[in-house]
Protein backbone atom coordinates (compact mmCIF):
# COMPACT_ATOMS: atom_id res chain seq x y z
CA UNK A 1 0.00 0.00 0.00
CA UNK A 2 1.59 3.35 -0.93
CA UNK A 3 1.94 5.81 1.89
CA UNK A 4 0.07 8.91 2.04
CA UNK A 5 1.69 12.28 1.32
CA UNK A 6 3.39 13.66 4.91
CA UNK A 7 1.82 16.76 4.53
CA UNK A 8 -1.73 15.16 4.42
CA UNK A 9 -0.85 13.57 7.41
CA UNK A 10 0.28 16.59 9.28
CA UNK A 11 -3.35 18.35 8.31
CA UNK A 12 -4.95 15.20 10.28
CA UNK A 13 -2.59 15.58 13.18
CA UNK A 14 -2.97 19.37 13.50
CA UNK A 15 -6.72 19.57 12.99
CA UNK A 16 -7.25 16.49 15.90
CA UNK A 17 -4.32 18.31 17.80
CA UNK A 18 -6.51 21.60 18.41
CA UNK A 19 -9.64 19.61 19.15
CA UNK A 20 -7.69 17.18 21.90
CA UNK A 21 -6.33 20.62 23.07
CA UNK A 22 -9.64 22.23 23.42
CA UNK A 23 -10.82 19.50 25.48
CA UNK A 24 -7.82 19.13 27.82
CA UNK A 25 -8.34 22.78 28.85
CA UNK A 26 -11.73 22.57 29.14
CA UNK A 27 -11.15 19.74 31.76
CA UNK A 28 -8.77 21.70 33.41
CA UNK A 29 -10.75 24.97 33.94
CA UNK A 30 -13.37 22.75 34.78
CA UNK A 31 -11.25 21.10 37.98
CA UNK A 32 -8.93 18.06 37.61
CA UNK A 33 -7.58 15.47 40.00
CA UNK A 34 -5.10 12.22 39.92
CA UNK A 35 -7.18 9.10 38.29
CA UNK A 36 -3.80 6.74 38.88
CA UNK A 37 -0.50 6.26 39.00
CA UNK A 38 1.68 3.92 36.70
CA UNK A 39 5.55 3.68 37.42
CA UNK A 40 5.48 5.05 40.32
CA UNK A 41 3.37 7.27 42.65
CA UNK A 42 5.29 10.01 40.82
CA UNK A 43 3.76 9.01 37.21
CA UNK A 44 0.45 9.91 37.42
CA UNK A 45 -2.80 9.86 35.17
CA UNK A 46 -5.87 12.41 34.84
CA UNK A 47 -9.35 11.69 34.15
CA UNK A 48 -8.42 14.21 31.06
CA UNK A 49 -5.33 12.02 30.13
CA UNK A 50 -7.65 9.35 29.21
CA UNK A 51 -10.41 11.48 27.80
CA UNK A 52 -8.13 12.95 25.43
CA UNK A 53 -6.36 10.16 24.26
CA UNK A 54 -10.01 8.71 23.51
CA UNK A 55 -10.83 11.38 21.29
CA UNK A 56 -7.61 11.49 19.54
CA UNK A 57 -8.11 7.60 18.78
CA UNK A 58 -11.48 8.13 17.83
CA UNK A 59 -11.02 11.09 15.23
CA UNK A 60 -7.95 9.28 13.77
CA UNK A 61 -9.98 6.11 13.47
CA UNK A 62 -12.50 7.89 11.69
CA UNK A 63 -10.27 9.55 9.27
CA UNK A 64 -7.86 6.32 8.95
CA UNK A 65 -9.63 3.28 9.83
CA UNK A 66 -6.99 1.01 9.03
CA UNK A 67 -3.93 2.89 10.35
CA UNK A 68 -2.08 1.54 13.66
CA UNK A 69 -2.54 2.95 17.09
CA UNK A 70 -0.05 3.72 20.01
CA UNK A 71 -1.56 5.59 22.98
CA UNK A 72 0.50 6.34 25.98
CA UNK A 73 -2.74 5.47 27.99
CA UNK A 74 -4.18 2.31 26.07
CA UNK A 75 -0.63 0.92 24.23
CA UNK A 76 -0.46 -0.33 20.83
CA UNK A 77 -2.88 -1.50 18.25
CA UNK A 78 -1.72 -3.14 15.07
CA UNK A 79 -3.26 -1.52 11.07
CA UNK A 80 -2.87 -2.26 7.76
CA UNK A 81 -1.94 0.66 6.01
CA UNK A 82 1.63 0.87 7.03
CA UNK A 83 1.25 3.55 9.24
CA UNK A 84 1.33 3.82 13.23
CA UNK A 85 0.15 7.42 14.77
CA UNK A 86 1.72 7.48 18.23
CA UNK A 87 0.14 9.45 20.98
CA UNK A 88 1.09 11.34 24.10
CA UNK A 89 -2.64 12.92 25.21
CA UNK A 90 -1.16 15.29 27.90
CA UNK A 91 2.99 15.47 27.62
CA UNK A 92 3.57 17.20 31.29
CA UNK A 93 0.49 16.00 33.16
CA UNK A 94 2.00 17.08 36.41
CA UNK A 95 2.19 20.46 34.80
CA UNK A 96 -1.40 20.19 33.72
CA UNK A 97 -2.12 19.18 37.22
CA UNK A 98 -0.78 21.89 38.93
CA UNK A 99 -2.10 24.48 36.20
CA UNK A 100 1.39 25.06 34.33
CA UNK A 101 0.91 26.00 30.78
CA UNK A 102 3.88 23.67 30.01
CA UNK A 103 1.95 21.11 28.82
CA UNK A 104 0.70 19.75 25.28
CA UNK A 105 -1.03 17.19 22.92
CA UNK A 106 1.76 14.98 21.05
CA UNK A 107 0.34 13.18 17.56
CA UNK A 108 2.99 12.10 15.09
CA UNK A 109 2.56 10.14 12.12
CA UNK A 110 4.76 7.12 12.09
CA UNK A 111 6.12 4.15 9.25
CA UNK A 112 8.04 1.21 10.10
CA UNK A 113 12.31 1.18 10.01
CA UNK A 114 14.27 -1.29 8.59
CA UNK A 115 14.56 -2.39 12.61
CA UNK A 116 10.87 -2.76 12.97
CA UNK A 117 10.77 0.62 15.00
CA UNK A 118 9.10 3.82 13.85
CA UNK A 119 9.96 6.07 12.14
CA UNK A 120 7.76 9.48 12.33
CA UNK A 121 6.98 11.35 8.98
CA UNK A 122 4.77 14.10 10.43
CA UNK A 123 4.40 15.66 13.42
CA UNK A 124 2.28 18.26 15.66
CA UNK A 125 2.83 19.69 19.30
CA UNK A 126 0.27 21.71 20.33
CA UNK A 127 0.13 23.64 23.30
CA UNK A 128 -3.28 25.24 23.91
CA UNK A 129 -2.19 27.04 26.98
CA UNK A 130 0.84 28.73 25.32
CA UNK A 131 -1.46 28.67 22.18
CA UNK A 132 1.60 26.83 20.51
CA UNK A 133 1.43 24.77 17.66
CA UNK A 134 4.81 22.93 16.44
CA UNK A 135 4.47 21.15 13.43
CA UNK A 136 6.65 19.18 10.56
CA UNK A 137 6.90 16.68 8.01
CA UNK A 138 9.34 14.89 5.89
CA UNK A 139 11.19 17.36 3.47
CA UNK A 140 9.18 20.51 5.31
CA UNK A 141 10.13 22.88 7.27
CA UNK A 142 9.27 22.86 11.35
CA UNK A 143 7.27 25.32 12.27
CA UNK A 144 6.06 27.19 14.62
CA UNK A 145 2.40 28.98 14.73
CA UNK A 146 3.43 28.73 10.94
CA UNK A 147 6.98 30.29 11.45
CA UNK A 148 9.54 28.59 9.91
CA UNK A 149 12.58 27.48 12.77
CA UNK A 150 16.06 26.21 12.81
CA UNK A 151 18.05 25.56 15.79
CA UNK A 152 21.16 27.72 17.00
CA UNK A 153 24.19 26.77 15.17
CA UNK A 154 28.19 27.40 16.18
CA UNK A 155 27.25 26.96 19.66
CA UNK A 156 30.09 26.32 21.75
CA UNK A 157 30.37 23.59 24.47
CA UNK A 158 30.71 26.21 27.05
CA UNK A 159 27.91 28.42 26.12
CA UNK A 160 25.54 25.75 26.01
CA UNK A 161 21.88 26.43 27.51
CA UNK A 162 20.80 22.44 27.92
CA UNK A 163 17.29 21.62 29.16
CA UNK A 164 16.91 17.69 30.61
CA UNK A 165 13.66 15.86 32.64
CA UNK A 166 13.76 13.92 35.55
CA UNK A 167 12.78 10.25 35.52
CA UNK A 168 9.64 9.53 37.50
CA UNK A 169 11.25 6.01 38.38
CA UNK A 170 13.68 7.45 41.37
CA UNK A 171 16.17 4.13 40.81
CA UNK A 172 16.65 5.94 37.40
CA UNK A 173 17.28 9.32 39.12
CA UNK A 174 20.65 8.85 39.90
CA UNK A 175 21.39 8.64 35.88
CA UNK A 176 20.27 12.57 35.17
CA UNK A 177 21.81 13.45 38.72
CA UNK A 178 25.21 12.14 37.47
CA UNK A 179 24.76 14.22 33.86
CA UNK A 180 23.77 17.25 35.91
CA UNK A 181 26.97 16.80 37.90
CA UNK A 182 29.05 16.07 34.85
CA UNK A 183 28.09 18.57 32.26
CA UNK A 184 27.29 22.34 34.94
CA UNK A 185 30.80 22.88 35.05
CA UNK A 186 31.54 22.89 31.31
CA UNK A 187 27.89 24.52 29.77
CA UNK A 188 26.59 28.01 30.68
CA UNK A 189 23.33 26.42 32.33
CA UNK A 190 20.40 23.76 32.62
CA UNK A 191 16.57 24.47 32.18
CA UNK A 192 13.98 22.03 33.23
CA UNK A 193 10.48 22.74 32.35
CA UNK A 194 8.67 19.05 32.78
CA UNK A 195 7.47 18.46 29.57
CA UNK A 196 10.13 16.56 27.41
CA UNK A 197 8.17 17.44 24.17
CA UNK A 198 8.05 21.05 24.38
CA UNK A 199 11.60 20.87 25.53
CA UNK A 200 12.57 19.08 22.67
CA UNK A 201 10.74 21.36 20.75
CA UNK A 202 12.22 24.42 22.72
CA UNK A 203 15.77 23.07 20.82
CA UNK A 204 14.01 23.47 17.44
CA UNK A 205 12.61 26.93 18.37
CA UNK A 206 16.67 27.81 19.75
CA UNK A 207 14.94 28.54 22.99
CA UNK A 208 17.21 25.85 24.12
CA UNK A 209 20.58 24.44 22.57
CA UNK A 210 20.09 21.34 23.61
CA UNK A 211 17.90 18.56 25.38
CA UNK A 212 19.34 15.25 26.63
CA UNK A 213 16.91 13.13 28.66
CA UNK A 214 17.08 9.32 30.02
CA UNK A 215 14.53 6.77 29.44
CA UNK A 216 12.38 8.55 27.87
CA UNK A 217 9.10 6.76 26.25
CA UNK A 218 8.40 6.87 22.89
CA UNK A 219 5.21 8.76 22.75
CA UNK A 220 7.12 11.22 24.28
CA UNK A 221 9.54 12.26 21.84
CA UNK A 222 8.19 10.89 18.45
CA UNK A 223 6.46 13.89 17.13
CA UNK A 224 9.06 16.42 18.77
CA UNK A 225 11.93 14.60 17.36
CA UNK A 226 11.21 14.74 13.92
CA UNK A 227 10.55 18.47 14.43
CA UNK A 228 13.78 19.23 15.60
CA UNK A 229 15.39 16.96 12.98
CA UNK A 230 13.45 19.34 10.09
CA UNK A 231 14.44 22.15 12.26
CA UNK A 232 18.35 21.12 11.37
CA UNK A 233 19.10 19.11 15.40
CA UNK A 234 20.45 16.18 15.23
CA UNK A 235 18.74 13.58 17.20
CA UNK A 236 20.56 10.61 18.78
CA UNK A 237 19.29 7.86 20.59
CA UNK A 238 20.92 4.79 22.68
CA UNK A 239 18.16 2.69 22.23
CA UNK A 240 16.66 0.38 25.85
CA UNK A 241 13.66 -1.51 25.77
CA UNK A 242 11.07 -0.72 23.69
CA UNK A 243 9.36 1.05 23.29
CA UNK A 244 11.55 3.24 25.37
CA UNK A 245 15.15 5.46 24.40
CA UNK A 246 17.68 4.73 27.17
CA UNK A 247 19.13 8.13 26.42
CA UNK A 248 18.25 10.62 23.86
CA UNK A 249 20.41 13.78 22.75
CA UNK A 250 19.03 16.64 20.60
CA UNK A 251 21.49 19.61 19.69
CA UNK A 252 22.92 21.11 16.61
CA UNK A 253 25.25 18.54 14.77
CA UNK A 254 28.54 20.46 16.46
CA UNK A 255 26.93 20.98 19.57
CA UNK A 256 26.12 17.14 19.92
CA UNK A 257 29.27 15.95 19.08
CA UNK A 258 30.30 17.73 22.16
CA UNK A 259 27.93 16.47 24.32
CA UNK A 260 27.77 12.76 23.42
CA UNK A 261 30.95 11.80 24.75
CA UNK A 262 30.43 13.30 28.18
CA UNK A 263 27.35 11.48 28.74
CA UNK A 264 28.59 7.68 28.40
């Protein structure tokens, strides 16, 4: 089955992007509270994480009924059509929680790799409380509101602004703790916002040089990777188990080649 063109993709993901946003801040002017944890009591779930990744699945079924499925809240379901969208309802639900704007809807557009992983051809971040809206596609421009972005280039080691996340699994803690310790001494500073897609978006934007993060879940990172990528980042990962990156790295091509070996 021949793929569909990225960009008609992208107008799926963008116009069920600002619908799953709508509803998420509805919720949340409307009063939220913790549904459940996962991983830990840190790694929690709204009632609006659930409703939203609902409606996402539902409009994308309805536009592409034989497309694959991979919701952070109800896992993976297998299509026909070559083509996986992979979902992240509410990326920085504690944020959400605690009434942060840092928050957004995650929807990329995804074909198998050679590996059997995915591979995302079109993207959208949308942040309804920043009323942000990253997008890209294969051979297009990122964007953002419709602005056209590239990361900063020539940035040295030392004048580095580098955003990270902490783990919600505290055994996995230690990890950021020790790249924290390694890398303050040698970049100008760290940013942590608690949102890994809008900080990997934040790279595209230059808001950030640079965004390293450990074991980070896929539906995390698959629609803001490729829009840093078409933004000119490189993005590399040390893969763990899937669907999970045991450490990802998003900076400039120079930038990253200064990073990568401190963080072995």
């Amino acid at each position: 089955m021949t793929n569909p063109d990225p960009l008609e993709l992208l107008d799926i993901a963008r116009s069920i992007a600002a619908e799953a946003g709508t509803l998420a801040t509805t919720m949340r002017n409307a009063g939220i509270s913790v549904e459940t944890t996962k991983s830990s009591q840190l790694d929690i779930v709204t009632q609006a994480d659930t409703a939203v990744e609902a409606l996402i699945r539902e409009k994308l079924t309805a536009e592409r009924p034989h497309d694959g499925f991979f919701g952070e809240e109800t896992g993976e379901v297998s299509g026909s059509s070559g083509i996986t969208w992979i979902v992240d309802p509410i990326d920085g639900t504690v944020n959400y929680l605690y009434g942060s704007p840092y928050y957004a809807v995650s929807i990329a557009a995804t074909v198998k790799d050679e590996d059997g992983g995915h591979t995302s051809v079109a993207a959208c971040v949308y942040a309804p409380a920043r009323s942000a809206e990253y997008t890209a596609a294969v051979s297009h421009p990122a964007r953002l509101n419709g602005t056209p972005l590239h990361v900063n280039e020539n940035v040295p080691l030392d004048k580095a602004l580098v955003s990270t996340g902490i783990h919600y699994d505290l055994a996995r803690r230690a990890q950021i703790l020790e790249d924290i310790n390694t890398l303050t001494p040698r970049i100008r500073d760290f940013r942590l916002i608690g949102a890994a897609a809008l900080e990997i978006c934040g790279v595209a934007e230059g808001r950030t040089d640079a965004h390293i993060q450990r074991g980070l879940p896929i539906w995390d990172y698959a629609a803001a990777t490729l829009i840093a990528v078409q933004a000119g980042a490189d993005v590399r990962v040390v893969a763990g188990v899937a669907p999970t990156a045991e450490r990802l790295l998003i900076a400039s091509p120079r930038l990253a080649d200064a990073l990568d070996p401190l963080l072995d």
